[in-house]
Every structure is written in C-alpha cells, then in structure tokens.
N, C-alpha and C. Protein backbone atom coordinates (compact mmCIF):
# COMPACT_ATOMS: atom_id res chain seq x y z
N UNK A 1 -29.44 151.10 145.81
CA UNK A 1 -30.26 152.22 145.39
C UNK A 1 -31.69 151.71 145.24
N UNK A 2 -32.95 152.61 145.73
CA UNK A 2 -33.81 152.01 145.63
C UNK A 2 -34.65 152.44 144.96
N UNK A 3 -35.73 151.76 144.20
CA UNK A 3 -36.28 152.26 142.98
C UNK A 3 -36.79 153.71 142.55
N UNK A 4 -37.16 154.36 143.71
CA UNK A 4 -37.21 155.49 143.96
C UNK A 4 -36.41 156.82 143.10
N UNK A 5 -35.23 156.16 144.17
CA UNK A 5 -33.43 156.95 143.64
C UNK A 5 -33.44 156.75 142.35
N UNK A 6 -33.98 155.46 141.77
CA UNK A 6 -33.62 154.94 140.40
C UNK A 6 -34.30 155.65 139.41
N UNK A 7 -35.60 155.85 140.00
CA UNK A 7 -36.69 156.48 139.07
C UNK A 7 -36.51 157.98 138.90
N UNK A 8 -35.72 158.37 140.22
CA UNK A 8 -35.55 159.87 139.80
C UNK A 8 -34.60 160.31 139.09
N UNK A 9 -33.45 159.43 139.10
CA UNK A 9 -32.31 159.76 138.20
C UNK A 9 -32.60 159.65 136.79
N UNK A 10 -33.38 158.42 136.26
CA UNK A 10 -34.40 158.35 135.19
C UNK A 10 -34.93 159.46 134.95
N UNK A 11 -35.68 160.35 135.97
CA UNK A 11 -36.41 161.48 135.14
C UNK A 11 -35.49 162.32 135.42
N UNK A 12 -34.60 162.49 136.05
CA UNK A 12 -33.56 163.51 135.92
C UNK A 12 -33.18 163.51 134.08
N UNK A 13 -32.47 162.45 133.79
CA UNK A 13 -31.77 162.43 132.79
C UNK A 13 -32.65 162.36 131.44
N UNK A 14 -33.78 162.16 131.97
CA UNK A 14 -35.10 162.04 130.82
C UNK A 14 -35.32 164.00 130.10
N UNK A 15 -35.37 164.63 131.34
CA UNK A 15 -35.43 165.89 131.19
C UNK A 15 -34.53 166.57 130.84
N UNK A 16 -33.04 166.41 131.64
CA UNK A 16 -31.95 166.70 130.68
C UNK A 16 -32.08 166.95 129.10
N UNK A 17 -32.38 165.08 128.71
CA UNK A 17 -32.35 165.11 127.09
C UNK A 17 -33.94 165.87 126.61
N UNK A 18 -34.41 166.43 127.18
CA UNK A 18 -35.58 167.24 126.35
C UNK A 18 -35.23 168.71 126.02
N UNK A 19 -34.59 168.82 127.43
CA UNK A 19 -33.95 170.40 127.41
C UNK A 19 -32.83 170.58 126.38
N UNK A 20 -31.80 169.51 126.27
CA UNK A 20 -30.88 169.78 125.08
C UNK A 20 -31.65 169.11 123.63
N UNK A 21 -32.59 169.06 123.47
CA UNK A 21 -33.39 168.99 121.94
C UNK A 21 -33.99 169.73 121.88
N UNK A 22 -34.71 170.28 122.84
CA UNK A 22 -35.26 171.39 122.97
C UNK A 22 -34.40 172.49 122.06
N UNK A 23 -33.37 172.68 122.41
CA UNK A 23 -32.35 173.65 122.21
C UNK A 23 -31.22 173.66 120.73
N UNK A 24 -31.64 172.16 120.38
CA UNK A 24 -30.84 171.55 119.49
C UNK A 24 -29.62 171.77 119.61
N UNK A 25 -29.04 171.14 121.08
CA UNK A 25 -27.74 171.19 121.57
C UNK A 25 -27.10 170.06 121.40
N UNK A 26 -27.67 168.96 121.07
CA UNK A 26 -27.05 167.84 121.01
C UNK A 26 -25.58 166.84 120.18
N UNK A 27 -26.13 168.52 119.09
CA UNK A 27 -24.31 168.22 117.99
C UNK A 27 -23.23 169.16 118.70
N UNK A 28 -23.63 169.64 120.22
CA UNK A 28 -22.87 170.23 121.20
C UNK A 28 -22.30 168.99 122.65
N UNK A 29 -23.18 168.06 122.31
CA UNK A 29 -22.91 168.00 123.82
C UNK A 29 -22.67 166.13 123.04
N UNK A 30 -20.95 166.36 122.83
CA UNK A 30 -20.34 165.74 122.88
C UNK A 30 -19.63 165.09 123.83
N UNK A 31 -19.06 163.54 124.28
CA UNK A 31 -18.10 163.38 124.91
C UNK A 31 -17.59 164.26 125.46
N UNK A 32 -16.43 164.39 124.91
CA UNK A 32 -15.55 165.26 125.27
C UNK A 32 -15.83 166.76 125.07
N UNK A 33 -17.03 167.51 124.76
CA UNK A 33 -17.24 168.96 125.60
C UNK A 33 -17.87 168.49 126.60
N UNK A 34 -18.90 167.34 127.28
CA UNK A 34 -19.21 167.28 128.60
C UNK A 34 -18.14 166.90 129.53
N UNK A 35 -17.50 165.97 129.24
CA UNK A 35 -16.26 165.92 129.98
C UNK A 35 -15.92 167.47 130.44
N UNK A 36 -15.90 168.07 129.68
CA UNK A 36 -14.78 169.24 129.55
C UNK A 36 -15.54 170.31 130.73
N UNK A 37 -16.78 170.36 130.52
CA UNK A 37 -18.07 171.06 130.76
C UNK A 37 -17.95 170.60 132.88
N UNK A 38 -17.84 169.47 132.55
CA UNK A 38 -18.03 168.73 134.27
C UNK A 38 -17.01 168.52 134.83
N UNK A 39 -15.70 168.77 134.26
CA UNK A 39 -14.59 169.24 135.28
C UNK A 39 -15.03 170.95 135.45
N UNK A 40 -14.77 171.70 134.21
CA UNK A 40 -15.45 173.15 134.65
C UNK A 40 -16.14 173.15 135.39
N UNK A 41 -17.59 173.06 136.12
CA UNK A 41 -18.44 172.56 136.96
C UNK A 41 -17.30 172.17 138.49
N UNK A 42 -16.74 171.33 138.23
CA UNK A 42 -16.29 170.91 139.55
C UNK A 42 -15.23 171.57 140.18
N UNK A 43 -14.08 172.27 139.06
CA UNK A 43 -13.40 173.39 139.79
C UNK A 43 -13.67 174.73 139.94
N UNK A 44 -15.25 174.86 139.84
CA UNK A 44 -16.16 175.87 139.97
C UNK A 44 -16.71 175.36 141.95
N UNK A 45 -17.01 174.47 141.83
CA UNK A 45 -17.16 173.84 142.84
C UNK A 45 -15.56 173.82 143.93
N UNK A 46 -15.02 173.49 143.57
CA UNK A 46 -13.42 173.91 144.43
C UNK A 46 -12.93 174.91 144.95
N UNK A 47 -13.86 176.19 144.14
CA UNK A 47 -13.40 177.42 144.33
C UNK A 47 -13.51 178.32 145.34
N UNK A 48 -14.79 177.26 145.92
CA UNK A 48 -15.58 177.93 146.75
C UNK A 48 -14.88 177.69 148.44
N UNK A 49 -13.73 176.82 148.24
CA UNK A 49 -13.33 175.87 149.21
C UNK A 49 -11.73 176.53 149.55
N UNK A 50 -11.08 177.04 148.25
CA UNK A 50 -9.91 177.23 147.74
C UNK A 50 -9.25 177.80 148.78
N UNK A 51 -8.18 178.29 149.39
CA UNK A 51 -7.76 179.26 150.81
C UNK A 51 -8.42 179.10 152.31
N UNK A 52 -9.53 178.33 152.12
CA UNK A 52 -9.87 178.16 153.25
C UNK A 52 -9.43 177.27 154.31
N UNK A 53 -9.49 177.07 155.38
CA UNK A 53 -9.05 176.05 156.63
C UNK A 53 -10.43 174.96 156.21
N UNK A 54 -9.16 173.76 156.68
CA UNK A 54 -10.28 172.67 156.66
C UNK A 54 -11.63 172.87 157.58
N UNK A 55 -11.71 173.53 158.77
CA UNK A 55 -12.51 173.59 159.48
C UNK A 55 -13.71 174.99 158.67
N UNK A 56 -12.92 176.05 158.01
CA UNK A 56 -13.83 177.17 157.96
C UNK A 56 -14.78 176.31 156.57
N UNK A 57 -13.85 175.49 155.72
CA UNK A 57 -14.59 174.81 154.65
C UNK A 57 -16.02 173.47 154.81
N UNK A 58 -15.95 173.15 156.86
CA UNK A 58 -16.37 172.34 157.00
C UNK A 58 -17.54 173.59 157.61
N UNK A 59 -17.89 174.78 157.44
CA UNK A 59 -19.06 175.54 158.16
C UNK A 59 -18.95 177.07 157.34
N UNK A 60 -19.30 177.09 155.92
CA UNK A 60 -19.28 177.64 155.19
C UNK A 60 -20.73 178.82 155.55
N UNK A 61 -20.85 180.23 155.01
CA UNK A 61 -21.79 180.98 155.40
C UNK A 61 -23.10 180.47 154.46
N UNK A 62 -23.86 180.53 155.08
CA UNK A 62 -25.45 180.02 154.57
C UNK A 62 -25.28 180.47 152.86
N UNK A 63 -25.14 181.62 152.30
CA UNK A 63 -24.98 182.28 151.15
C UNK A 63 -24.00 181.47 150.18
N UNK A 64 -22.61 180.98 150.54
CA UNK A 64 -21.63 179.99 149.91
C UNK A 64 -22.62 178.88 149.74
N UNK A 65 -23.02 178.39 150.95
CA UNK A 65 -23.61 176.85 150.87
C UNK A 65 -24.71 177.13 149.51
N UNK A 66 -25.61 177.92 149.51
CA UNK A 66 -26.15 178.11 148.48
C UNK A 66 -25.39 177.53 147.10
N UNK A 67 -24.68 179.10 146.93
CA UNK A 67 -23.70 178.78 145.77
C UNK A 67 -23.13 177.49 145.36
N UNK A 68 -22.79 176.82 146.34
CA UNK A 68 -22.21 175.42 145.97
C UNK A 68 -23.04 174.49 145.68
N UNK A 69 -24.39 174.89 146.67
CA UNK A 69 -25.46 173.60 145.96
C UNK A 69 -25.38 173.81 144.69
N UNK A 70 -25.74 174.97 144.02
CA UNK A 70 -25.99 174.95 142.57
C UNK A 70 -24.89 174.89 141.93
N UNK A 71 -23.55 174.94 142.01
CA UNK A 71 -22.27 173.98 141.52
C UNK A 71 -22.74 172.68 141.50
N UNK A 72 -22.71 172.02 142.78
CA UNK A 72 -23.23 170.92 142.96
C UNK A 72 -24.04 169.97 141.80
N UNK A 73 -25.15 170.92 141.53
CA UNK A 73 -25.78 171.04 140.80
C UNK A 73 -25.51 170.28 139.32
N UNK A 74 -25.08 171.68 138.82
CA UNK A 74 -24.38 171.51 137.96
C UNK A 74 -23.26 170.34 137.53
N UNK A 75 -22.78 169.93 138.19
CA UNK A 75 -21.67 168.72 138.17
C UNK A 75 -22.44 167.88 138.25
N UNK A 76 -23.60 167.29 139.01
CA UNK A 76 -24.65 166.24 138.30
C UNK A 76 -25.04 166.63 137.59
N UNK A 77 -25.57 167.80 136.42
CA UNK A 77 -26.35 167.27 135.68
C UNK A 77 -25.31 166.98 134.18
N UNK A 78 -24.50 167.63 134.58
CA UNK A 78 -23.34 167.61 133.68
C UNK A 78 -22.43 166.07 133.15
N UNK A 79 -22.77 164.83 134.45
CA UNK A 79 -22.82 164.07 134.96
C UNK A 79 -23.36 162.63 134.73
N UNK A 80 -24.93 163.18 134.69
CA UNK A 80 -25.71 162.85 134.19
C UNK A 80 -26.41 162.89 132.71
N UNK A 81 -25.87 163.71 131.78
CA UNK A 81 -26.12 164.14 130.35
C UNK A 81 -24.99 163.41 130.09
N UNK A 82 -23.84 163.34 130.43
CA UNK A 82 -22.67 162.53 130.05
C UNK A 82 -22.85 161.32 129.93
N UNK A 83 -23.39 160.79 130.80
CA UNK A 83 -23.60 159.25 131.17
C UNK A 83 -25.04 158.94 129.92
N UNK A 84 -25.94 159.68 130.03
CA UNK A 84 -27.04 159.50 129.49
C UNK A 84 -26.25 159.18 127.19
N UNK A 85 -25.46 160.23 126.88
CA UNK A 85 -24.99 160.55 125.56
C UNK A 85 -23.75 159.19 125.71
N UNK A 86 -23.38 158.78 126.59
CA UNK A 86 -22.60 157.61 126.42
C UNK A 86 -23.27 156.23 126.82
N UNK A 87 -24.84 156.19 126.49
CA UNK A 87 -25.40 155.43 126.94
C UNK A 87 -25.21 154.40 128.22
N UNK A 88 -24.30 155.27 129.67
CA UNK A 88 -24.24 154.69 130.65
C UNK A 88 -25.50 154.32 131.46
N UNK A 89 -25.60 153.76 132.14
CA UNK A 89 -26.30 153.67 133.43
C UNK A 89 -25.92 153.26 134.61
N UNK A 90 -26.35 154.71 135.16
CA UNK A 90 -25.42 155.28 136.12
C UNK A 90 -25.90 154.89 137.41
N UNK A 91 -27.37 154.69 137.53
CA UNK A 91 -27.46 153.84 138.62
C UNK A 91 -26.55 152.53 138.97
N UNK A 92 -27.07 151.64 137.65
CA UNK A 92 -26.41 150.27 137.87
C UNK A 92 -24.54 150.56 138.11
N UNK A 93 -23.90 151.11 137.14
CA UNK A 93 -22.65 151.26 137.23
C UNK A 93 -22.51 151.76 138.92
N UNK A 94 -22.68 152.42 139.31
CA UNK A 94 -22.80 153.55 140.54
C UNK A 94 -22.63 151.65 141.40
N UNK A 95 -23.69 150.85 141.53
CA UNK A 95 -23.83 149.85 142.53
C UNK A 95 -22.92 149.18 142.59
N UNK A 96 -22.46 148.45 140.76
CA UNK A 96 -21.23 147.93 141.08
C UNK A 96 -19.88 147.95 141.74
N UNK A 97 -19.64 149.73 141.71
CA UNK A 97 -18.15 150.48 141.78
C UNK A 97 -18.35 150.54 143.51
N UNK A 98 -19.71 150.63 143.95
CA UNK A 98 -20.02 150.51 145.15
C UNK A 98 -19.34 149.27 145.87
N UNK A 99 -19.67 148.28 145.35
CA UNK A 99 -19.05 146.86 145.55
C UNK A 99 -18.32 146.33 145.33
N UNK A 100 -17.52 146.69 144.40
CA UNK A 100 -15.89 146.88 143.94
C UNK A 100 -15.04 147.61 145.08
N UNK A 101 -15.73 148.94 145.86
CA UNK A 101 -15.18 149.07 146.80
C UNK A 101 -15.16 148.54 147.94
N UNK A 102 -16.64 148.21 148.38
CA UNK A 102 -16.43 147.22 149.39
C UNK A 102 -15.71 146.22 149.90
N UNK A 103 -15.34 145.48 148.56
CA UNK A 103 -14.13 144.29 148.95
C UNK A 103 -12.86 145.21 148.69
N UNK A 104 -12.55 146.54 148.27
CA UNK A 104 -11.35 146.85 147.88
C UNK A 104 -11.00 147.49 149.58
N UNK A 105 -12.15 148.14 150.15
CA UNK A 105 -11.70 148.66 151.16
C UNK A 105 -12.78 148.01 152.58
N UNK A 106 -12.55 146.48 153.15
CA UNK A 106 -12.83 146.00 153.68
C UNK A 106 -13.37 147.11 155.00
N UNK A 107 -14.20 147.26 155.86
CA UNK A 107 -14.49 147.89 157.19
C UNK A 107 -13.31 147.80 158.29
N UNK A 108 -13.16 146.46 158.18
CA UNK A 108 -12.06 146.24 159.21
C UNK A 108 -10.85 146.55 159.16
N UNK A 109 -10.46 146.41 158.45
CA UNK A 109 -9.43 147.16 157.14
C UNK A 109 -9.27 148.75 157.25
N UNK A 110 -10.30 149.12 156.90
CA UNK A 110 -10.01 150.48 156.67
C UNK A 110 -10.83 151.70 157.22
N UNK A 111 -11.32 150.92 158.11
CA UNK A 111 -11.59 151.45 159.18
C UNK A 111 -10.80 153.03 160.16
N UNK A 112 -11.32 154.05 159.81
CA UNK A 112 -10.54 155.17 160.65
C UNK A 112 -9.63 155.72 159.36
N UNK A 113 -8.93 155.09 158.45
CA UNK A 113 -7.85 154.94 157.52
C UNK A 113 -8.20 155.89 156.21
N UNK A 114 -7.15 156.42 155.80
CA UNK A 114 -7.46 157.03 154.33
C UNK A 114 -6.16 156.42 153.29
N UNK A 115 -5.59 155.62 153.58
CA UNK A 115 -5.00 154.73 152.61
C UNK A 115 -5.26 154.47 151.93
N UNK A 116 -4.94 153.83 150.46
CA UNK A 116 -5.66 153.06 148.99
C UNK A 116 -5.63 152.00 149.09
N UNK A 117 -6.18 151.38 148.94
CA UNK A 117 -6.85 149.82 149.26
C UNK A 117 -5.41 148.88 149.13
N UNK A 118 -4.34 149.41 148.00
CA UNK A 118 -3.51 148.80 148.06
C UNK A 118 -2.22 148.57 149.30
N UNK A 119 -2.77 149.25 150.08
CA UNK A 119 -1.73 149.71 151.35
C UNK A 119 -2.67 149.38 153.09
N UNK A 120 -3.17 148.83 152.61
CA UNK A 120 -4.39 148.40 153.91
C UNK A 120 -3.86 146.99 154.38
C-alpha cells in the first residue's frame, strides 16, 4: 500500500471519528454494535446479488451498480470506524494478512484453483 492509500484511509477514518463526536455517537458505536452494523451493511450488499445468475450478477444495470457502490460504501466505513474504536490499523494489518496469504496460497500452487490453502 502506498502512502497515498495510507494517507487516505487515515483521513477516511479521521473523519469518520469527527462525524460520530460530532453526533455524540460514540457510547453507540461499540464493538459489537459495529460488528453488528457491518455484517448489516454486507447482507445489504448480498441482496443485491441474491436470485441472480452468476453471469447476470457479473453485469448488473447501471442503477444496481449504483446502489451497491453505496453498500459498498457503507461496509467500509463501517469497517473502518470498527478498526479505528478497536484501535486497529488497518493498513498495516491489511499488508500482513496480504503476506500471510501469499505463502498460504503460493501462485504456482494455486494458480486457476479455489481450494484452501490447506488442500493445494
């Protein structure tokens, strides 16, 4: 990730926490209601997908795609306020798990493959 990415997720999550003090949401936005909050978010995001053919889900109407960005949306910032109230950092974490996968799911390896690393 490059400092860039880094710096914006920084002011992403910088703004986040202004908007929930702003609001004095913060004896709200617990653990576990963001948890709770960012699965909501993501099977809000599913919904949009739900009955459809893999192919009609892979060329959705301009109007859905909308809609889902701002799911989308939502599930980062939901995401990101989480990580921020559990004092993660989500860049750095994000690089490691990156590289944790890399050796878990070698190229050569797993290549073409949707197996779990343990079956490669």
């Amino acid at each position: 990730m490059n400092s860039t990415d880094r710096s914006d997720l920084i002011a992403l999550r910088d703004a986040l926490r202004e908007f929930a003090e702003a609001r004095d949401w913060g004896q709200f936005h617990t653990p576990k209601n963001l948890a709770m909050a960012l699965i909501g978010e993501a099977a809000e995001v599913v919904e949009h997908f739900q009955w459809r053919t893999p192919e009609a889900s892979a060329r959705l109407p301009e109007a859905d795609r909308a809609e889902v960005a701002l799911e989308l949306a939502d599930v980062l910032l939901y995401l990101v306020r989480l990580a921020d109230v559990l004092d993660v950092d989500l860049a750095e974490v994000a690089q490691r798990k990156l590289a944790i996968n890399e050796a878990r799911y070698p190229a050569e390896k797993a290549h073409g493959r949707a197996d779990k690393y343990t079956r490669l």
